[in-house]
PDB file of N, CA and C in Angstrom:
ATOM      1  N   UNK A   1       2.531 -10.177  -3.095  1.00  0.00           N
ATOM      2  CA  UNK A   1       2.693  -9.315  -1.938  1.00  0.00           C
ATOM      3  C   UNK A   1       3.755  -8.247  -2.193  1.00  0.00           C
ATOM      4  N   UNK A   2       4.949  -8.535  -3.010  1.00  0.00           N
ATOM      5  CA  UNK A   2       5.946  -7.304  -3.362  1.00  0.00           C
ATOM      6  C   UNK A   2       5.407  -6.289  -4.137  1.00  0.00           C
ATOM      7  N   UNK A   3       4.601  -6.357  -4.783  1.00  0.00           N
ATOM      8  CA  UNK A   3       3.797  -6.100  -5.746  1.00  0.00           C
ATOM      9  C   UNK A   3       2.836  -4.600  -4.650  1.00  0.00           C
ATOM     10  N   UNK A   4       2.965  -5.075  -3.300  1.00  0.00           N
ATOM     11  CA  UNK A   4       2.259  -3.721  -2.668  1.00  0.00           C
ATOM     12  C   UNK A   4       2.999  -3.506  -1.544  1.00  0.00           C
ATOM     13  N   UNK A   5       3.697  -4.170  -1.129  1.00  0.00           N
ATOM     14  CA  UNK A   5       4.784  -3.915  -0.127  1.00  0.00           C
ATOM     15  C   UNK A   5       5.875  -3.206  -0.839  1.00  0.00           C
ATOM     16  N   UNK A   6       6.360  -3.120  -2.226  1.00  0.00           N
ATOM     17  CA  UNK A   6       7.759  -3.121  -2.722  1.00  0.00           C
ATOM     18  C   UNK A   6       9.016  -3.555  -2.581  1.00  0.00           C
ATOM     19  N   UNK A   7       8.811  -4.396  -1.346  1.00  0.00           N
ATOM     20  CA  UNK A   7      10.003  -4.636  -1.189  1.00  0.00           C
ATOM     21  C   UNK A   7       9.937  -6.094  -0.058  1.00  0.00           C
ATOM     22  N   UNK A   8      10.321  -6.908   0.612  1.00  0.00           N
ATOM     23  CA  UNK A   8       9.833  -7.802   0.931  1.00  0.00           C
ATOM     24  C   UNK A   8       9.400  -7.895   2.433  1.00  0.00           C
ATOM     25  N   UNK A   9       8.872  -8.714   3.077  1.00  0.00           N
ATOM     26  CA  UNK A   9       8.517  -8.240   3.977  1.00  0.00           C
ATOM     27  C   UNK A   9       9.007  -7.847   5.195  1.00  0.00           C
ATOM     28  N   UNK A  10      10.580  -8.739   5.853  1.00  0.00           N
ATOM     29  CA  UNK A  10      11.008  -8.133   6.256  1.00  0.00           C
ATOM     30  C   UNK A  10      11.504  -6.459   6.387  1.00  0.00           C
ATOM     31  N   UNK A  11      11.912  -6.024   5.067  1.00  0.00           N
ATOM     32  CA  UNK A  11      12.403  -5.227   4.923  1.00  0.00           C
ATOM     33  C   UNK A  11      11.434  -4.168   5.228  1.00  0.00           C
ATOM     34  N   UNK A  12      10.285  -4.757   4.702  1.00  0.00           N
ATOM     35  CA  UNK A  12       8.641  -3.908   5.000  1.00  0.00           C
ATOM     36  C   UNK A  12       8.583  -3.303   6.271  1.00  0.00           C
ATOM     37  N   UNK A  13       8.820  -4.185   7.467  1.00  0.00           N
ATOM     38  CA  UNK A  13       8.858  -4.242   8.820  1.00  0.00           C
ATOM     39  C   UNK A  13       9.525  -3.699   9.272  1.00  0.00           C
ATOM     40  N   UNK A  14      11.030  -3.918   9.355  1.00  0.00           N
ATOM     41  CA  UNK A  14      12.077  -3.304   9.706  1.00  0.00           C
ATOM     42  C   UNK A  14      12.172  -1.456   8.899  1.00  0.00           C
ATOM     43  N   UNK A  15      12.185  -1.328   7.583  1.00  0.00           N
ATOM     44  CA  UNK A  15      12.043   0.119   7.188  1.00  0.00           C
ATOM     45  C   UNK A  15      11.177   0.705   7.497  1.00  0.00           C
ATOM     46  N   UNK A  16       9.919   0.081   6.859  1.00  0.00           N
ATOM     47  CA  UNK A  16       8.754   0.981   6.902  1.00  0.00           C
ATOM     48  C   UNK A  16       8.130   1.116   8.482  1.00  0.00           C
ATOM     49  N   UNK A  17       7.472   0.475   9.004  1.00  0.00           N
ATOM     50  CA  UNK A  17       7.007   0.020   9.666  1.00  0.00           C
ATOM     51  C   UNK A  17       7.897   0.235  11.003  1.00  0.00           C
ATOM     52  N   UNK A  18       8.800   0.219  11.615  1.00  0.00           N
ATOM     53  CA  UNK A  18       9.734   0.184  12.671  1.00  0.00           C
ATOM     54  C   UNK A  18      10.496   1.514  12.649  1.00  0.00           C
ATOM     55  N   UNK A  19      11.501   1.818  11.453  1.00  0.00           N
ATOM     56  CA  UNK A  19      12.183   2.777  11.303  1.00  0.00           C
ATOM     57  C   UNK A  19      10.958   3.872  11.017  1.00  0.00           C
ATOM     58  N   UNK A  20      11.010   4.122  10.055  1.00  0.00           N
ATOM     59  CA  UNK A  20      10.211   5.611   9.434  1.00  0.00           C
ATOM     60  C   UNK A  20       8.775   5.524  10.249  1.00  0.00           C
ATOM     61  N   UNK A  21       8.078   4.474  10.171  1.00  0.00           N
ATOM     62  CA  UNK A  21       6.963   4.466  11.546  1.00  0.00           C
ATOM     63  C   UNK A  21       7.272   4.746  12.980  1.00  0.00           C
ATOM     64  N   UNK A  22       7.784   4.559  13.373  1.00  0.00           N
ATOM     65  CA  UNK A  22       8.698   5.111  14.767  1.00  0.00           C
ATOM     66  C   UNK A  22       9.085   6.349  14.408  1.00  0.00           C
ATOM     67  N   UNK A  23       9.306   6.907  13.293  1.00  0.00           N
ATOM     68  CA  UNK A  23       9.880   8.423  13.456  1.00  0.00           C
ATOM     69  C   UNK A  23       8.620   9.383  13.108  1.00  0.00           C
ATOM     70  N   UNK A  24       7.389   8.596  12.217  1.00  0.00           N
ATOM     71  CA  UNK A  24       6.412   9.013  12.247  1.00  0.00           C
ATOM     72  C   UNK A  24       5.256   8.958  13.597  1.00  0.00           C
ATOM     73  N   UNK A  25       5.362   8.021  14.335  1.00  0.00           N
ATOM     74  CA  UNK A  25       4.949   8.234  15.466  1.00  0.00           C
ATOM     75  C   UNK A  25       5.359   9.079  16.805  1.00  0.00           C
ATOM     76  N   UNK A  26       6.766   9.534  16.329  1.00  0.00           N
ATOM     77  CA  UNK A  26       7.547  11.112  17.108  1.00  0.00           C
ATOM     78  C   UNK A  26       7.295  12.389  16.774  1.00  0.00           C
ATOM     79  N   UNK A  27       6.846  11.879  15.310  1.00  0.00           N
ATOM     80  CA  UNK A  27       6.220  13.582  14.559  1.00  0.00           C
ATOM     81  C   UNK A  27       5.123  13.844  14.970  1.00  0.00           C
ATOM     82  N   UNK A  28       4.426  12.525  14.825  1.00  0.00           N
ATOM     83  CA  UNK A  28       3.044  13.068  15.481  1.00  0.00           C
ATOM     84  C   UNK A  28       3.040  13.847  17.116  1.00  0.00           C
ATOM     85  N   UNK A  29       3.578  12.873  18.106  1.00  0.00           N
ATOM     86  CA  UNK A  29       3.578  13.608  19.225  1.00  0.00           C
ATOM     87  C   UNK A  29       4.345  14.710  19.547  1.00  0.00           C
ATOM     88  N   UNK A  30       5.417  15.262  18.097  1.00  0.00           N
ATOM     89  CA  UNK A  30       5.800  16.669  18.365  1.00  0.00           C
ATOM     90  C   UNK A  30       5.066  17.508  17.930  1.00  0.00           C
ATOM     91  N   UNK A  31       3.699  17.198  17.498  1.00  0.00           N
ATOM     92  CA  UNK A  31       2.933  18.309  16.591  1.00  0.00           C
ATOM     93  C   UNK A  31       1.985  18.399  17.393  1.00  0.00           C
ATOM     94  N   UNK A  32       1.692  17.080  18.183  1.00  0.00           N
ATOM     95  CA  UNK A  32       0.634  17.773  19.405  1.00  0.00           C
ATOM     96  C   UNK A  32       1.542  18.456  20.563  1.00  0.00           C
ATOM     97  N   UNK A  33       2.613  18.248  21.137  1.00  0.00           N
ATOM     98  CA  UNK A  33       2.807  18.692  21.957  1.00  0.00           C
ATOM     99  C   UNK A  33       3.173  20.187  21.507  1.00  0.00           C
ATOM    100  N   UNK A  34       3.375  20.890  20.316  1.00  0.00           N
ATOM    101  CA  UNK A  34       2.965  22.188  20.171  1.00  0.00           C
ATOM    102  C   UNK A  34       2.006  22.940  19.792  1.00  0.00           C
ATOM    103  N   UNK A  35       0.860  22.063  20.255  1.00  0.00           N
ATOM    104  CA  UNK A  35      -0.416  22.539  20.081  1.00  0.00           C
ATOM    105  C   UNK A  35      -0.825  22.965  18.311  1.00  0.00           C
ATOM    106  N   UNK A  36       0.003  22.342  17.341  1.00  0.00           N
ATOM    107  CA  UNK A  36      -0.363  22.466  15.980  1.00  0.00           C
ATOM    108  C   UNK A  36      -1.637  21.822  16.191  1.00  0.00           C
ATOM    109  N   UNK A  37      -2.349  21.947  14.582  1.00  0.00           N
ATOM    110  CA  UNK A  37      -3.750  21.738  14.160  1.00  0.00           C
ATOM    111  C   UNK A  37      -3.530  20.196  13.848  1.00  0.00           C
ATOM    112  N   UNK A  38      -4.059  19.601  13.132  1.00  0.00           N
ATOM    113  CA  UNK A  38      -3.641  17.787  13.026  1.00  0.00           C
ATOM    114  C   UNK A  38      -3.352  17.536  11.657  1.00  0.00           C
ATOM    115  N   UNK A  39      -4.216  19.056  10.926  1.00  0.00           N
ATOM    116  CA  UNK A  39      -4.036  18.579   9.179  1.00  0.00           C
ATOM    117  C   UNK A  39      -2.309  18.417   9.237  1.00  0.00           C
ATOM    118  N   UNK A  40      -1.440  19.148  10.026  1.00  0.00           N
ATOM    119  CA  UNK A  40       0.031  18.805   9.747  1.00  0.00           C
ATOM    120  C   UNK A  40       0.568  17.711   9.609  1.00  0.00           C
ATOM    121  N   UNK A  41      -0.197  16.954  10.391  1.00  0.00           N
ATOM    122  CA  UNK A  41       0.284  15.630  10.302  1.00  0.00           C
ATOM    123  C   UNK A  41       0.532  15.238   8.630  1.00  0.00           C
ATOM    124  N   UNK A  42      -0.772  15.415   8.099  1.00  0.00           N
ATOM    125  CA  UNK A  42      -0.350  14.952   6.465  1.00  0.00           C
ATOM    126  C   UNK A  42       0.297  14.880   5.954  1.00  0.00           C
ATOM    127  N   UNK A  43       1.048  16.323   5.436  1.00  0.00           N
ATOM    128  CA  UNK A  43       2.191  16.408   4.180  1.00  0.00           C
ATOM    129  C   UNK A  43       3.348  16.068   4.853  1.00  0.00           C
ATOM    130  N   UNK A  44       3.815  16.207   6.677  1.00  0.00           N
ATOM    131  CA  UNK A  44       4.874  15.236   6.953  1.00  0.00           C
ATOM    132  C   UNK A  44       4.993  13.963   6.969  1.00  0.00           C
ATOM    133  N   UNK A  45       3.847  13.221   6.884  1.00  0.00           N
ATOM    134  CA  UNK A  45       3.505  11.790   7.187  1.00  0.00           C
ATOM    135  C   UNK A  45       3.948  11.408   5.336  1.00  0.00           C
ATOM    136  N   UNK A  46       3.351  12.413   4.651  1.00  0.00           N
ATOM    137  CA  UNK A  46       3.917  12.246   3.473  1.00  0.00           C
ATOM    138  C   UNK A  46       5.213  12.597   2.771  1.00  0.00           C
ATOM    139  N   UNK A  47       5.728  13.179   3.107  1.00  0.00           N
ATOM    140  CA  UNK A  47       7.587  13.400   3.079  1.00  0.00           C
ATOM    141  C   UNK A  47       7.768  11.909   3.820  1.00  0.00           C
ATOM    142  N   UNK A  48       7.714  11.772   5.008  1.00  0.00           N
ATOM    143  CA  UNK A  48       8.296  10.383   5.775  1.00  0.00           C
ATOM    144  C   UNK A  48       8.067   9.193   4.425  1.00  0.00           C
ATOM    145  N   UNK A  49       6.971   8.939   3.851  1.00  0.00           N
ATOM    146  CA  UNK A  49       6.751   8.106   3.392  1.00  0.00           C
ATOM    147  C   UNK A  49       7.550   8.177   1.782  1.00  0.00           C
ATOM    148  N   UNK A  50       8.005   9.065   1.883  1.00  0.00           N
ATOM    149  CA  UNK A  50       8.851   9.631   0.497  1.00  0.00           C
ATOM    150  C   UNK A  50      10.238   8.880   1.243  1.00  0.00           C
ATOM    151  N   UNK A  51      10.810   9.256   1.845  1.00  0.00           N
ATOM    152  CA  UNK A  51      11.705   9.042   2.636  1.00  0.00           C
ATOM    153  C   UNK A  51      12.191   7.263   2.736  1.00  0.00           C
ATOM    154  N   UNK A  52      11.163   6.551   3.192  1.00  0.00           N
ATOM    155  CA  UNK A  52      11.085   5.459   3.323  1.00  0.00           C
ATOM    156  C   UNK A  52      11.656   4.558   1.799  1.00  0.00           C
ATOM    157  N   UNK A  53      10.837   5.335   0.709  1.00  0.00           N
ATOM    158  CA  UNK A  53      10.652   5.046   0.041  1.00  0.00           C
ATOM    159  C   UNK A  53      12.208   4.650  -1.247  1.00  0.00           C
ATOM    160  N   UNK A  54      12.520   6.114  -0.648  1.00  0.00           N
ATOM    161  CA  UNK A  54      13.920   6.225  -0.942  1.00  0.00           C
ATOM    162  C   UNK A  54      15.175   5.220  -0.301  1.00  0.00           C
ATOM    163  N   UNK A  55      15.389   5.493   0.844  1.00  0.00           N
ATOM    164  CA  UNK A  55      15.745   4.479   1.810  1.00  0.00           C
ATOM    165  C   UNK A  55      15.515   2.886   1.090  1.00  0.00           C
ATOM    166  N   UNK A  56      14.538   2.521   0.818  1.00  0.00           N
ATOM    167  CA  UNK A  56      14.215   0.968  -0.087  1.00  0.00           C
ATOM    168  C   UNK A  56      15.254   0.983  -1.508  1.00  0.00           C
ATOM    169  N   UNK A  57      14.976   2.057  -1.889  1.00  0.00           N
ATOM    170  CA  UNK A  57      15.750   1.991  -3.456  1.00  0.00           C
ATOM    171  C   UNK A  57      17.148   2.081  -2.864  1.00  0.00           C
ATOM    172  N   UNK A  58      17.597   3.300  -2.089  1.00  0.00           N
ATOM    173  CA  UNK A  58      19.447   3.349  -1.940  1.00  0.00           C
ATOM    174  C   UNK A  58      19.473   2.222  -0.909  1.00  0.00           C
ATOM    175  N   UNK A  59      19.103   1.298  -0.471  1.00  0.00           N
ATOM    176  CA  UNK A  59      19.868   0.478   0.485  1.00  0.00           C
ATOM    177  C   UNK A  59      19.600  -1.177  -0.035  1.00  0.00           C
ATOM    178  N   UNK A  60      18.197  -1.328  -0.669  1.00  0.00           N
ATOM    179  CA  UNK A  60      17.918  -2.406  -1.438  1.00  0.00           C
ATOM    180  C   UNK A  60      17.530  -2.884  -2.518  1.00  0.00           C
ATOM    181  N   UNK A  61      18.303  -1.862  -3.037  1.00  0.00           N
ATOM    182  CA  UNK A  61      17.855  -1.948  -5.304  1.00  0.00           C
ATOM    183  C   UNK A  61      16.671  -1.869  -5.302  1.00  0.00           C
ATOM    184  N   UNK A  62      15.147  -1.275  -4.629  1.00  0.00           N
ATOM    185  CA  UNK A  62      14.144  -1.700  -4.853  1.00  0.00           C
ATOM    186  C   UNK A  62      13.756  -0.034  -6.028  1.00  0.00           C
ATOM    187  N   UNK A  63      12.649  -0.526  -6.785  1.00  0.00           N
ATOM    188  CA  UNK A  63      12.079   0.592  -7.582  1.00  0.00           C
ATOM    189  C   UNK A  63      11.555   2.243  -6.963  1.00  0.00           C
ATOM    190  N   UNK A  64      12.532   3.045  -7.140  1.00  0.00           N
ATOM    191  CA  UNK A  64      12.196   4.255  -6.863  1.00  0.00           C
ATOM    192  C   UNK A  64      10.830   4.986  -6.776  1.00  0.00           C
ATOM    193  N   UNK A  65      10.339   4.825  -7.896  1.00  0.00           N
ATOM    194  CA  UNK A  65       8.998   5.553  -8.051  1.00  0.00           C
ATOM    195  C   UNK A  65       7.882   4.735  -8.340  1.00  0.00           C
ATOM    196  N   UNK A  66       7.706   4.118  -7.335  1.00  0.00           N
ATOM    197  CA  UNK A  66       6.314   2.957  -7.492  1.00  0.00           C
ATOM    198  C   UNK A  66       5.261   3.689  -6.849  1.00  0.00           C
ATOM    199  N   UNK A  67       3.697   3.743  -7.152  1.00  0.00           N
ATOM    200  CA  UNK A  67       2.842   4.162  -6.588  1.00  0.00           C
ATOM    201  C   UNK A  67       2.327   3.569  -5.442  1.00  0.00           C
ATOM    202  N   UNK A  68       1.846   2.136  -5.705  1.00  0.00           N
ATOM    203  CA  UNK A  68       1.308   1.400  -4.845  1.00  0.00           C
ATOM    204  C   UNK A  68       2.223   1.266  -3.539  1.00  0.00           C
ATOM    205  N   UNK A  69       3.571   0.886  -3.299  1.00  0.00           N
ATOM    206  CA  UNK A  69       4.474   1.037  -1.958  1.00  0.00           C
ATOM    207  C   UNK A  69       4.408   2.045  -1.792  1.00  0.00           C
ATOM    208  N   UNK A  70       4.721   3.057  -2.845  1.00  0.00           N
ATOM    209  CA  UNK A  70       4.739   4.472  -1.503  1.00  0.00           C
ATOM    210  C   UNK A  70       3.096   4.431  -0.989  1.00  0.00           C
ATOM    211  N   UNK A  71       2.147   4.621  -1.584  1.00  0.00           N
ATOM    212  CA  UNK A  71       0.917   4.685  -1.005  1.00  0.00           C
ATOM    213  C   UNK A  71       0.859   3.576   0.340  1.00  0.00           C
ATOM    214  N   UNK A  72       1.511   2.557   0.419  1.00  0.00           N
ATOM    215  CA  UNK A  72       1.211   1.791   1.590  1.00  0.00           C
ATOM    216  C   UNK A  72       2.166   2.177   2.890  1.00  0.00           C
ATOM    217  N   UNK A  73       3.138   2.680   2.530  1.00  0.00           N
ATOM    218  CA  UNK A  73       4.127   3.003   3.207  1.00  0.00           C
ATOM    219  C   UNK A  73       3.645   4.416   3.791  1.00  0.00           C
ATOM    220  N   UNK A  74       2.579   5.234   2.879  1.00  0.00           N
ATOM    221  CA  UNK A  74       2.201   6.609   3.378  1.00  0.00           C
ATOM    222  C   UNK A  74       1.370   6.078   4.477  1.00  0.00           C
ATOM    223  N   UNK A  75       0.543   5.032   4.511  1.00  0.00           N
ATOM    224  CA  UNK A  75      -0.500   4.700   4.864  1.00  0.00           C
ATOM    225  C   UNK A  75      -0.261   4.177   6.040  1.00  0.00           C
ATOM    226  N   UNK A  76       0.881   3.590   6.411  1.00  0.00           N
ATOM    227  CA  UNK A  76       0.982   3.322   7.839  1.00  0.00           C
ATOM    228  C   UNK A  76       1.645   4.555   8.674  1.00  0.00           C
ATOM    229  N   UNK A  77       3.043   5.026   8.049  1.00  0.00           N
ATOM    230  CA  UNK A  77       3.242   6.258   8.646  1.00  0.00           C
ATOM    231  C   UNK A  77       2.244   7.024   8.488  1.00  0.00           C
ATOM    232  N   UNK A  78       1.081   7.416   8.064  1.00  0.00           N
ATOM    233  CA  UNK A  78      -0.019   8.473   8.397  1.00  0.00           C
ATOM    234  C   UNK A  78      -0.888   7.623   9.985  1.00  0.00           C
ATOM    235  N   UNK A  79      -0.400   6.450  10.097  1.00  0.00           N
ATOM    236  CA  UNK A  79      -1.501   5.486  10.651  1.00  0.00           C
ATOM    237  C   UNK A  79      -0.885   6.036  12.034  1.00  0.00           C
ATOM    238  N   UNK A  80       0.750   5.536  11.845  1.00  0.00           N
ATOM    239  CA  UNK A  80       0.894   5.966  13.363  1.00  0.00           C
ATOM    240  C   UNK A  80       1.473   6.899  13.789  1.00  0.00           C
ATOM    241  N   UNK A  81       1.192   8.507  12.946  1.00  0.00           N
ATOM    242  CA  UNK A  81       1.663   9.863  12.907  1.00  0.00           C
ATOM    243  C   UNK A  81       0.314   9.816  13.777  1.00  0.00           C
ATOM    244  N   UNK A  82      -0.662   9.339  13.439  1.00  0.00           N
ATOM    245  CA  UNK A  82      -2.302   9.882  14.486  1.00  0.00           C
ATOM    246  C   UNK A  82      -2.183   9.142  15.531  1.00  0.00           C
ATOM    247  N   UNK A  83      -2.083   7.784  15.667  1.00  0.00           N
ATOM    248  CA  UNK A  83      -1.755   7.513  16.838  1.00  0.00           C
ATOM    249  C   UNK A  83      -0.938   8.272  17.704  1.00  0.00           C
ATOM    250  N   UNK A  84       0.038   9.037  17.593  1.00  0.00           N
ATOM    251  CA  UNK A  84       1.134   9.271  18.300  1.00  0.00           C
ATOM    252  C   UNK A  84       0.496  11.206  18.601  1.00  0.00           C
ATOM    253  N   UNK A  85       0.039  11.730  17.380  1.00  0.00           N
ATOM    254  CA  UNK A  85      -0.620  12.853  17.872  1.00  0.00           C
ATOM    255  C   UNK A  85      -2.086  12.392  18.762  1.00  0.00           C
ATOM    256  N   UNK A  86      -3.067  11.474  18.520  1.00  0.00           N
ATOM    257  CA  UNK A  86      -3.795  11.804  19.650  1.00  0.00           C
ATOM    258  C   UNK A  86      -3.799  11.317  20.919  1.00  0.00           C
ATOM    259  N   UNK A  87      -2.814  10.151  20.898  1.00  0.00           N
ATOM    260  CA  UNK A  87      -2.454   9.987  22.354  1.00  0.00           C
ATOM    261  C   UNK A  87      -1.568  10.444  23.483  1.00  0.00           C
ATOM    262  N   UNK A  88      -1.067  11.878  22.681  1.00  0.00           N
ATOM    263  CA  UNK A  88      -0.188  13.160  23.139  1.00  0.00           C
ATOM    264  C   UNK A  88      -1.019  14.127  23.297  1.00  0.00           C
ATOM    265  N   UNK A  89      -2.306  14.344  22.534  1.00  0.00           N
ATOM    266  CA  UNK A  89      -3.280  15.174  22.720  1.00  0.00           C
ATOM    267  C   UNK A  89      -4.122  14.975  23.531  1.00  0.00           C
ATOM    268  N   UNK A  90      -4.398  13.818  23.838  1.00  0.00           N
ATOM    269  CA  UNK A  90      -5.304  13.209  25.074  1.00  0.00           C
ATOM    270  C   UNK A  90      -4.548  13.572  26.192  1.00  0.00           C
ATOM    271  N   UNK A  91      -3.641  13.016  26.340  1.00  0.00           N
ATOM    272  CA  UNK A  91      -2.841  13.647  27.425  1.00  0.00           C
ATOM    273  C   UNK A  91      -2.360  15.055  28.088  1.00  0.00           C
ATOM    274  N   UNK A  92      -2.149  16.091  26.860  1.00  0.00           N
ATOM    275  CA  UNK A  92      -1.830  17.338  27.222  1.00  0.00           C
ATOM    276  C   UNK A  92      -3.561  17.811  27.644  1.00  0.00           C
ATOM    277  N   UNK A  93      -4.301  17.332  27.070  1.00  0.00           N
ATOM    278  CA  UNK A  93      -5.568  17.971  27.546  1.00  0.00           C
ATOM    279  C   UNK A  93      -5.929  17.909  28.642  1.00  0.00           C
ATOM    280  N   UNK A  94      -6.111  16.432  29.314  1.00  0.00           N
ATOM    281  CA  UNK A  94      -6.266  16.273  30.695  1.00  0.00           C
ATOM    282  C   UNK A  94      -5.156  16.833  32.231  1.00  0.00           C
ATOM    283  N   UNK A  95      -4.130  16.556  31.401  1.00  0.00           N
ATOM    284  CA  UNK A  95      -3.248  16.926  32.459  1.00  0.00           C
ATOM    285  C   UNK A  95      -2.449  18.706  32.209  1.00  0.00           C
ATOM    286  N   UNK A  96      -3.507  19.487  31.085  1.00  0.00           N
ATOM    287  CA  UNK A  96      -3.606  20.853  31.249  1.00  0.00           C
ATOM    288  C   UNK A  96      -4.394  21.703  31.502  1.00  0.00           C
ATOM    289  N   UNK A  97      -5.575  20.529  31.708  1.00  0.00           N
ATOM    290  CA  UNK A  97      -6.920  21.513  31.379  1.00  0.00           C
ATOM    291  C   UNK A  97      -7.520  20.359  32.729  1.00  0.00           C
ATOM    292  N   UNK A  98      -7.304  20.048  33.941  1.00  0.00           N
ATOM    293  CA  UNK A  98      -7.815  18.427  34.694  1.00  0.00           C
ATOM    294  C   UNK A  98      -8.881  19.506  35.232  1.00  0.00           C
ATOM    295  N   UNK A  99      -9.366  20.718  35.697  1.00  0.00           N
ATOM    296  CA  UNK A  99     -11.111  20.983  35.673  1.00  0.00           C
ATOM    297  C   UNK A  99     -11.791  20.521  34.956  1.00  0.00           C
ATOM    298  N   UNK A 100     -11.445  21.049  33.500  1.00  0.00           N
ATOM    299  CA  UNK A 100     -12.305  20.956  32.788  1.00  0.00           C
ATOM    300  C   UNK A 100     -12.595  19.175  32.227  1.00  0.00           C
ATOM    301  N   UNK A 101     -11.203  18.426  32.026  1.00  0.00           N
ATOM    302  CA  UNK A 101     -11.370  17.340  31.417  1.00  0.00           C
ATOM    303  C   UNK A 101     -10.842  16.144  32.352  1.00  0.00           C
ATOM    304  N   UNK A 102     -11.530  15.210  32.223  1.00  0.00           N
ATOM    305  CA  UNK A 102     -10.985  13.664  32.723  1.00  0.00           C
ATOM    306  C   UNK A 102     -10.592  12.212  30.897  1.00  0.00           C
ATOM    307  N   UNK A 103      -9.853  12.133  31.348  1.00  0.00           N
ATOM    308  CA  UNK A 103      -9.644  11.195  30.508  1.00  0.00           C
ATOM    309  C   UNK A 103     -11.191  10.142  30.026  1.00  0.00           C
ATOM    310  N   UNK A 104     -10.824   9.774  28.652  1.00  0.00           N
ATOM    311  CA  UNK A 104     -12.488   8.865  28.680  1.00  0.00           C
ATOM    312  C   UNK A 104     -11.298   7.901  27.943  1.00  0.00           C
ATOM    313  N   UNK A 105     -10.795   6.717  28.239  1.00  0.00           N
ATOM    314  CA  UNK A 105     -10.080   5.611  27.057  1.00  0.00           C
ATOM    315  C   UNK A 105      -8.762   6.414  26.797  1.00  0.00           C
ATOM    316  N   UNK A 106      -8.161   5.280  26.187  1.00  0.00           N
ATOM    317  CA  UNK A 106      -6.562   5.697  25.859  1.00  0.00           C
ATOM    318  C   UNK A 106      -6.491   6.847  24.968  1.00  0.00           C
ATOM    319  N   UNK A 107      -7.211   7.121  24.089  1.00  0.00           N
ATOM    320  CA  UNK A 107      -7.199   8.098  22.810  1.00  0.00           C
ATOM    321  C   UNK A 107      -8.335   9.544  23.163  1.00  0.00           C
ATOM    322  N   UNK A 108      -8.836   9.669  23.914  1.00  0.00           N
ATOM    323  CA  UNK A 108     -10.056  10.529  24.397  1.00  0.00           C
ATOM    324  C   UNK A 108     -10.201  10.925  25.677  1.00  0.00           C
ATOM    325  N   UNK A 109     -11.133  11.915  25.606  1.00  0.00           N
ATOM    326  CA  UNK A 109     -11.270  12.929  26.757  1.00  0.00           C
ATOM    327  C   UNK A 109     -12.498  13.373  27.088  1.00  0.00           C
ATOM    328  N   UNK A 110     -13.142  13.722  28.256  1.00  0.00           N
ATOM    329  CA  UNK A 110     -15.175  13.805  28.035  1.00  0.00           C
ATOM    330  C   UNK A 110     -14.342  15.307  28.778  1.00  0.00           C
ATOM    331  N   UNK A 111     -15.524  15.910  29.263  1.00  0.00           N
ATOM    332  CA  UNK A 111     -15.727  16.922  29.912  1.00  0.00           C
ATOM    333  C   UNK A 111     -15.879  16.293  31.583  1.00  0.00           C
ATOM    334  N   UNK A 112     -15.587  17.282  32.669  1.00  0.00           N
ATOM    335  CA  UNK A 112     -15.519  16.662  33.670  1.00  0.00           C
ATOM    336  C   UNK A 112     -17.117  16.830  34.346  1.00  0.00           C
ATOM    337  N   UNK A 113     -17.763  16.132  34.870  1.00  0.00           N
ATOM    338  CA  UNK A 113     -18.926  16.592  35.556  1.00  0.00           C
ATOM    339  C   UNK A 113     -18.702  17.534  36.572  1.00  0.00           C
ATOM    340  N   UNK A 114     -20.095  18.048  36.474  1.00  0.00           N
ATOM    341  CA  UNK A 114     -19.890  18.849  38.012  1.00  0.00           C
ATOM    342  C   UNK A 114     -20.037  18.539  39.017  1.00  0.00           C
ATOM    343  N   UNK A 115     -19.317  18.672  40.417  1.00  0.00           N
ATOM    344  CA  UNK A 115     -19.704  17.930  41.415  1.00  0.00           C
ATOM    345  C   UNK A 115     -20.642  18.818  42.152  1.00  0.00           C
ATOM    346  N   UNK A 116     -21.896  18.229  42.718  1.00  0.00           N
ATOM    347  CA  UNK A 116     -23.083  18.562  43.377  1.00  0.00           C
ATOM    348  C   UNK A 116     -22.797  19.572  44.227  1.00  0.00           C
TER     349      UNK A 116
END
C-alpha cells in the first residue's frame, strides 16, 4: 500500500486527502464562482498535488519524486477540485439564472418548464 500511497496511511488522510484536498475543494469552488471554464481546474489540481507531494518529503522523509503517489495524490485533489466546482456551479446557476433553471440533484440543473 506505501508503494501507492507514498507515505502511510494516516499521513495519506490527514495530508493528502484532508489538508491539500480541502484546499483543492476551495479551488474548485473559487473557479466556479468566477465563472472560469473547468479545464482550470487541471493544472491547479496539479500544482496542489505537487504541493502535497512536497509537504510528504519536508515534513516526513518520504521520497520526493515518486510517480505513482503523486499520480494518486493528483487524483483525489482533481477528484474533489470537481466536486467543489460543480456543486458551486449548480448553485450559481439556479440561484442566477431561477427562470431559466431549477435544480435537478445535488450536482445538476434541467431547464425550467413552462408553466401553461
Amino acid at each position: 500500500m506505501n508503494e501507492i500511497l507514498g507515505e502511510s496511511i494516516p499521513v495519506f488522510i490527514g495530508l493528502t486527502v484532508i489538508l491539500v484536498g480541502g484546499c483543492g475543494f476551495m479551488m474548485g469552488q473559487a473557479i466556479a464562482n468566477t465563472w472560469r471554464p473547468y479545464w482550470q481546474v487541471v493544472p491547479y489540481s496539479l500544482l496542489l498535488a505537487a504541493t502535497s507531494r512536497f509537504l510528504a518529503f519536508a515534513l516526513f522523509e518520504e521520497q520526493l519524486l515518486a510517480v505513482v503517489p503523486y499520480l494518486t495524490a493528483a487524483v483525489v485533489v482533481l477528484g474533489l477540485a470537481t466536486l467543489g466546482f460543480r456543486l458551486t456551479q449548480a448553485d450559481l446557476m439556479v440561484h442566477q439564472y431561477p427562470w431559466l433553471y431549477e435544480r435537478s440533484g445535488l450536482l445538476g440543473w434541467k431547464d425550467r418548464q413552462a408553466s401553461p
